[in-house]
Structures are given as structure tokens and as C-alpha cells.
PDB file of N, CA and C in Angstrom:
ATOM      1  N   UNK A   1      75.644 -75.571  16.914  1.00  0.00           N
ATOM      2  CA  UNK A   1      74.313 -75.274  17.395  1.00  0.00           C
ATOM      3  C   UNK A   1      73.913 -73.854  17.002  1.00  0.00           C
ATOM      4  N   UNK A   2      74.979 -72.933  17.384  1.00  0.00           N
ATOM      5  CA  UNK A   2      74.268 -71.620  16.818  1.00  0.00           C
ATOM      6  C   UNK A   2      74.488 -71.204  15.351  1.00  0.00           C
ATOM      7  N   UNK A   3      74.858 -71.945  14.349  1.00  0.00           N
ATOM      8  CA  UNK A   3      75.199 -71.556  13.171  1.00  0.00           C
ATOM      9  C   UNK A   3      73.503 -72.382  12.935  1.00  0.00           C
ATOM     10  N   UNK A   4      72.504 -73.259  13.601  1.00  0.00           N
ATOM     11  CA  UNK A   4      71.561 -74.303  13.155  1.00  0.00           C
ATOM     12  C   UNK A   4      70.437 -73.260  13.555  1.00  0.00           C
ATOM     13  N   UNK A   5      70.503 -72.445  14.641  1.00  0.00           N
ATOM     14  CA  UNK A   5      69.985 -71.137  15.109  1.00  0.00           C
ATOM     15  C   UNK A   5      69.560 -70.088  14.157  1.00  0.00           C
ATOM     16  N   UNK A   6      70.588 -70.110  13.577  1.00  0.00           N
ATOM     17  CA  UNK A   6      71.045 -68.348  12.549  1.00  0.00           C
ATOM     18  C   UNK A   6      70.428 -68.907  11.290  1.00  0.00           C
ATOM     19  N   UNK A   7      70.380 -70.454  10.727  1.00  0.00           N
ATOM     20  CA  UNK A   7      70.569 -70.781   9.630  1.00  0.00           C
ATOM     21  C   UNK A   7      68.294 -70.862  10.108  1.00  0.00           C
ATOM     22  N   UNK A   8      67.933 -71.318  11.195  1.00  0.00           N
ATOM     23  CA  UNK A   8      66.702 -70.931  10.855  1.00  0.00           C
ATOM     24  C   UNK A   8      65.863 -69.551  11.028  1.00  0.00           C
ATOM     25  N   UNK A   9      66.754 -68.778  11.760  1.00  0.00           N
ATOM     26  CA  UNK A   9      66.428 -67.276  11.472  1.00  0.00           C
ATOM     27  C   UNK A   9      66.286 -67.083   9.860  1.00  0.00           C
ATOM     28  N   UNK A  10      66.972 -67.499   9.513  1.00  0.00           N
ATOM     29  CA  UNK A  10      67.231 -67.098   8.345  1.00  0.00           C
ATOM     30  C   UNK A  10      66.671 -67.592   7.236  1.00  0.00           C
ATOM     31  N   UNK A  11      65.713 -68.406   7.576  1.00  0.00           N
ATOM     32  CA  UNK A  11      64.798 -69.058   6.327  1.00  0.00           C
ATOM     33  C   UNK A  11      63.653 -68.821   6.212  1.00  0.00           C
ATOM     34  N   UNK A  12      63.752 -68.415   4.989  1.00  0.00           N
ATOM     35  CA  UNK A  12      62.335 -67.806   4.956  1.00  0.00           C
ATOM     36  C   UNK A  12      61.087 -68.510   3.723  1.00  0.00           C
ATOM     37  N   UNK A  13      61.364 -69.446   3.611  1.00  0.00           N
ATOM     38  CA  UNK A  13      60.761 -70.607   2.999  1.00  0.00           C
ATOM     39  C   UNK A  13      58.955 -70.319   3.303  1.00  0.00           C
ATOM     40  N   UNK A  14      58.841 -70.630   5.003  1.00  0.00           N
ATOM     41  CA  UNK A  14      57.676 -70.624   5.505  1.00  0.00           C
ATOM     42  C   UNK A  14      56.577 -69.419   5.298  1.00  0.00           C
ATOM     43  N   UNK A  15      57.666 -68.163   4.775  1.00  0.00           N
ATOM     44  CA  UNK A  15      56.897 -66.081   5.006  1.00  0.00           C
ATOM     45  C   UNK A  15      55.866 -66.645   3.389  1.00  0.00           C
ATOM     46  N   UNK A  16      56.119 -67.098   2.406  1.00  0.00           N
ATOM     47  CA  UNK A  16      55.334 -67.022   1.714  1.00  0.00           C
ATOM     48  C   UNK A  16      54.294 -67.562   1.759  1.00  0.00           C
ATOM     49  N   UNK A  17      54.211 -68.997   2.433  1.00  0.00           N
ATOM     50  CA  UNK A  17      52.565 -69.131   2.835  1.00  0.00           C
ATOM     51  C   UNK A  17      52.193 -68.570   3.406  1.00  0.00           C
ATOM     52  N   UNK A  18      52.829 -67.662   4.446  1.00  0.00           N
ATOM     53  CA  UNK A  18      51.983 -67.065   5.550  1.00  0.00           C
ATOM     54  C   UNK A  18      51.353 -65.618   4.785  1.00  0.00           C
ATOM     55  N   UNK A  19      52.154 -65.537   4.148  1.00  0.00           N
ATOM     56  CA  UNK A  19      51.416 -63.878   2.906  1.00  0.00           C
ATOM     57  C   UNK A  19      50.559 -64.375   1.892  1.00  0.00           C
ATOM     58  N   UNK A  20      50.343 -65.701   1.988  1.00  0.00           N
ATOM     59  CA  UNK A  20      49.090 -65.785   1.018  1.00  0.00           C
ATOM     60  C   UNK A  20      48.009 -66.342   1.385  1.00  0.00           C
ATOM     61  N   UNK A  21      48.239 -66.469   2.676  1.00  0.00           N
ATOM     62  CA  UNK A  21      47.287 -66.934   3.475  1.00  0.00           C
ATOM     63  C   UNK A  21      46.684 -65.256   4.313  1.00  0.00           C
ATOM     64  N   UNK A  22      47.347 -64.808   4.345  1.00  0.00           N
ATOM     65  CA  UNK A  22      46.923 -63.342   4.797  1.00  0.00           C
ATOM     66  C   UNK A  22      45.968 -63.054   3.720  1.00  0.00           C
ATOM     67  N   UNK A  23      46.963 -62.839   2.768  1.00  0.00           N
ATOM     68  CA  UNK A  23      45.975 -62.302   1.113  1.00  0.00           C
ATOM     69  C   UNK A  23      44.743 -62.900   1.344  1.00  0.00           C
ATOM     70  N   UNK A  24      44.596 -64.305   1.148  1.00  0.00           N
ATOM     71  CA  UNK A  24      43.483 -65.168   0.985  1.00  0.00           C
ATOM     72  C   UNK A  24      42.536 -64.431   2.502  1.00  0.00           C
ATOM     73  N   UNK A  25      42.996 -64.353   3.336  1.00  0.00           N
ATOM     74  CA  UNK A  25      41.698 -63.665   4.102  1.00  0.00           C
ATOM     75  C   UNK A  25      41.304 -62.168   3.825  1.00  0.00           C
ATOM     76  N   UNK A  26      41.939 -61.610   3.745  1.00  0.00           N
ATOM     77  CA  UNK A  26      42.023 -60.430   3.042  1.00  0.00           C
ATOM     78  C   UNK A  26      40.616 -60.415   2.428  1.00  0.00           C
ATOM     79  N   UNK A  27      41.108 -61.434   0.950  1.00  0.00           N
ATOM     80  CA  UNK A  27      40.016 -61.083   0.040  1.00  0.00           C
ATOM     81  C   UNK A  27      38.475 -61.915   0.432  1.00  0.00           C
ATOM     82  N   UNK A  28      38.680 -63.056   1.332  1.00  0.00           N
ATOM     83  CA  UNK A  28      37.657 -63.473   1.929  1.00  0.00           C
ATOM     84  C   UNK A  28      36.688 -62.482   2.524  1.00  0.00           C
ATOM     85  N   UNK A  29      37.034 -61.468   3.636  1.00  0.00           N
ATOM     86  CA  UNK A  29      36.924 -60.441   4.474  1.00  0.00           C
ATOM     87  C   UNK A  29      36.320 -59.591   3.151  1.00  0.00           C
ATOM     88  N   UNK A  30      36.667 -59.046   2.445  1.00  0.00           N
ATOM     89  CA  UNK A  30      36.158 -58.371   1.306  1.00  0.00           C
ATOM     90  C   UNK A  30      34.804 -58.837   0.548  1.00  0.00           C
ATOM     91  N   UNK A  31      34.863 -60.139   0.408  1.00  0.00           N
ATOM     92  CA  UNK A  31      33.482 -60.653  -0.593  1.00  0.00           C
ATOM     93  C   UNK A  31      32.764 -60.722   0.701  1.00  0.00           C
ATOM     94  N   UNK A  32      32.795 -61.612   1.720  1.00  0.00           N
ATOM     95  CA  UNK A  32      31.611 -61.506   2.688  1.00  0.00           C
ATOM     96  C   UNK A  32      30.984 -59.820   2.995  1.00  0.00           C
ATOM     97  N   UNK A  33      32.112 -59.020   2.983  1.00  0.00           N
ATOM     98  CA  UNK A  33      31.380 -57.356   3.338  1.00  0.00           C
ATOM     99  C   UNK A  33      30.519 -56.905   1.656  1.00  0.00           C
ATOM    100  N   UNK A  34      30.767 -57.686   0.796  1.00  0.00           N
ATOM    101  CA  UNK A  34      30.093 -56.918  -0.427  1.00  0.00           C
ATOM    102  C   UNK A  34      29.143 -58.020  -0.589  1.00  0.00           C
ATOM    103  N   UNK A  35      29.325 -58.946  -0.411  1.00  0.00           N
ATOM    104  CA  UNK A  35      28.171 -59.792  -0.695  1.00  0.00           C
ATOM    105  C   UNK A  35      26.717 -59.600  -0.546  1.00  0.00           C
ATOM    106  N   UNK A  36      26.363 -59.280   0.786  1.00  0.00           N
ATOM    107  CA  UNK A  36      25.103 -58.554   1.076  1.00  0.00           C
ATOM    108  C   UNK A  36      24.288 -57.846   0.127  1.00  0.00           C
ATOM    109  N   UNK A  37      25.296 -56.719  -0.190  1.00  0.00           N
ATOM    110  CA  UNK A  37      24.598 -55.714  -1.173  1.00  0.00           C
ATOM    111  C   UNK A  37      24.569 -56.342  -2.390  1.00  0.00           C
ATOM    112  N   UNK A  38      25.681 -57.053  -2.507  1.00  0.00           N
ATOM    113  CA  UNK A  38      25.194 -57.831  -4.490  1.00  0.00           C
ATOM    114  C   UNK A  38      23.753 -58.135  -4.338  1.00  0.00           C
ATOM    115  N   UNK A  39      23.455 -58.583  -3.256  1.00  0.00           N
ATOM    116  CA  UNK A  39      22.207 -59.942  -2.974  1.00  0.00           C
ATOM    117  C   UNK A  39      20.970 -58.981  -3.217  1.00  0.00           C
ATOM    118  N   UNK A  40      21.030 -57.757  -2.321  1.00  0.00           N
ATOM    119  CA  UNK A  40      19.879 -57.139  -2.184  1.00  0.00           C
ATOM    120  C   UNK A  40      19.548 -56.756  -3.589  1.00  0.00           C
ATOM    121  N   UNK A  41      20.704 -56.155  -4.660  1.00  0.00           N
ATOM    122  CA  UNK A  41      20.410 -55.699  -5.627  1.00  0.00           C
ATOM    123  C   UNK A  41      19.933 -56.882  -7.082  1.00  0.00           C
ATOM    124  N   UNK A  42      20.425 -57.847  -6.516  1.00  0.00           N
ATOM    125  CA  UNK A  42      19.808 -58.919  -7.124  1.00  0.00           C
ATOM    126  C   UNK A  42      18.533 -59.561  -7.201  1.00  0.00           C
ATOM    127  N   UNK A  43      17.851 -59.175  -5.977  1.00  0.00           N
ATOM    128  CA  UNK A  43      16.607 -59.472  -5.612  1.00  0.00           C
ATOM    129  C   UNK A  43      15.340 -58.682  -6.244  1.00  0.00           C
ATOM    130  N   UNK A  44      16.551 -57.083  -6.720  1.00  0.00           N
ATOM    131  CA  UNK A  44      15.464 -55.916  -6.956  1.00  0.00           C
ATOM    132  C   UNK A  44      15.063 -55.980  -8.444  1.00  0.00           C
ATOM    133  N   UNK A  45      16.789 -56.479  -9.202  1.00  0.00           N
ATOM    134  CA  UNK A  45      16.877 -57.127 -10.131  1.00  0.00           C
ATOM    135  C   UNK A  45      15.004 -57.530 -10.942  1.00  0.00           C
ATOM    136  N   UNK A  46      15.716 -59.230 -10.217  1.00  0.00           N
ATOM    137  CA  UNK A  46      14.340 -60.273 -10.310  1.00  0.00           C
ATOM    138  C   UNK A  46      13.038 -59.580 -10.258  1.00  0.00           C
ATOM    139  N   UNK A  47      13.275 -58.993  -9.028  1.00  0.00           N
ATOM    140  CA  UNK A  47      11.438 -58.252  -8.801  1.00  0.00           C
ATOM    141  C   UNK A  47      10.885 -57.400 -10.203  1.00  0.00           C
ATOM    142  N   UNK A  48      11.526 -56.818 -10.651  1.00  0.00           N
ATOM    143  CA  UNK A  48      11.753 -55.968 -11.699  1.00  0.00           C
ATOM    144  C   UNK A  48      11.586 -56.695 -12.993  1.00  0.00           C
ATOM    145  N   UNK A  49      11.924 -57.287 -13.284  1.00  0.00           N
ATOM    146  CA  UNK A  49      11.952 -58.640 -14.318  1.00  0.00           C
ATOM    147  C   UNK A  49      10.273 -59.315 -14.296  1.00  0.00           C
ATOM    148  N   UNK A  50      10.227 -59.906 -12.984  1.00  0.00           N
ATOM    149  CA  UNK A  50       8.871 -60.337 -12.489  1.00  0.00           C
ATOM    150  C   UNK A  50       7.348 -59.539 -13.256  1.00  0.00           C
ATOM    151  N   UNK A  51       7.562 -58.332 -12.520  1.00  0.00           N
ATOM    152  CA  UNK A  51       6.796 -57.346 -12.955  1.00  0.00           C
ATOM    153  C   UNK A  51       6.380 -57.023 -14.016  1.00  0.00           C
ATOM    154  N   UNK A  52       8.065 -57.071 -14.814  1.00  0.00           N
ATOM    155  CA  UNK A  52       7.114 -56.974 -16.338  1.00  0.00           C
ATOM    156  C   UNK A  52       7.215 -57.380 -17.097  1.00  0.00           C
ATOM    157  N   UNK A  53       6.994 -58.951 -16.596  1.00  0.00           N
ATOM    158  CA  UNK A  53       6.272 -60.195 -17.183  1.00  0.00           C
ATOM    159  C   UNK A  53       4.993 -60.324 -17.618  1.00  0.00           C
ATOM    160  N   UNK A  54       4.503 -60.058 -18.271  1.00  0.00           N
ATOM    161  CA  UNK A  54       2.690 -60.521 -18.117  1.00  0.00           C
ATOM    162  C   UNK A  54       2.439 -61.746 -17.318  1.00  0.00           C
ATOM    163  N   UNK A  55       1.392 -61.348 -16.772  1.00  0.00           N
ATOM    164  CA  UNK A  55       0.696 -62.574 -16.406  1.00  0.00           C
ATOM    165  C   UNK A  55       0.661 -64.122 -17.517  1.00  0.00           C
ATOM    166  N   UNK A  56       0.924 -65.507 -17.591  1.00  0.00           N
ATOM    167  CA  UNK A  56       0.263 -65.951 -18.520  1.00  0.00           C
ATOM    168  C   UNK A  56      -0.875 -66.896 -17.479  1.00  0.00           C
ATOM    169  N   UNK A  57      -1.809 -67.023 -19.069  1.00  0.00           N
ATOM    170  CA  UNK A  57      -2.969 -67.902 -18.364  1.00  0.00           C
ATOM    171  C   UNK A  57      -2.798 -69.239 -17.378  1.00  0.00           C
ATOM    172  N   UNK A  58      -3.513 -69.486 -17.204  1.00  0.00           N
ATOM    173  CA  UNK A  58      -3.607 -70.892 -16.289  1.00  0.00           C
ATOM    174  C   UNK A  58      -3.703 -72.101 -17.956  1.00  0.00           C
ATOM    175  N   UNK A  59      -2.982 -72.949 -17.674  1.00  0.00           N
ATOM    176  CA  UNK A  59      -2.850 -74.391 -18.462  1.00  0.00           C
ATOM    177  C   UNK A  59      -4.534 -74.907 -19.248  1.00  0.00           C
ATOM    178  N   UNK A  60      -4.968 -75.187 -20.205  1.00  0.00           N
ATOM    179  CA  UNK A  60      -6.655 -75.487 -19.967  1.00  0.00           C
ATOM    180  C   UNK A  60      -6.544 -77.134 -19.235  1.00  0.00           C
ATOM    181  N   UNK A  61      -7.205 -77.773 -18.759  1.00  0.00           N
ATOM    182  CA  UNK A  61      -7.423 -79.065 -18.679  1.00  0.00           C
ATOM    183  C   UNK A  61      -6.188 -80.099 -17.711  1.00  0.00           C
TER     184      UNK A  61
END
């Protein structure tokens, strides 16, 4: 019984999902905090683009 004890102390099979599952939030936690600002600057982007577009006419008919 206690050698079945020691022998699952001792395995560490399970630590690597649990560190890449950390990682994986990690970098989750990271894109949601930068995401925002990509967005805004993307928007200013477009607007910018928009602008200096000419107008074109309306279609005839």
C-alpha cells in the first residue's frame, strides 16, 4: 500500500497538462487585455481609409 502511495507521489505524468493549461490561460489573459486596443486602432485605421476615398457618384438609372 505505501510503496502504491510513493509510486503516485511520484508521478508526474498529470504536471504537464496542468503547465499547459496554465500557459494556455496565460496567453488567453494576454490577447483579451490587448485586444481592445488592436480594435480601436483598427477602426481609426478604416476611418482614415474612408476619408480619403472620394466620394463616387450615385449609379444612373
Amino acid at each position: 500500500m505505501l510503496s502504491s502511495i510513493t509510486r503516485f507521489l511520484r508521478d508526474e505524468e498529470g504536471a504537464t497538462a496542468i503547465e499547459y493549461g496554465i500557459i494556455a490561460g496565460l496567453i488567453s489573459i494576454a490577447i483579451v487585455s490587448v485586444l481592445p486596443g488592436v480594435g480601436t486602432r483598427l477602426v481609426t485605421v478604416f476611418e482614415r481609409i474612408r476619408d480619403a476615398l472620394p466620394t463616387a457618384p450615385a449609379p444612373a438609372g
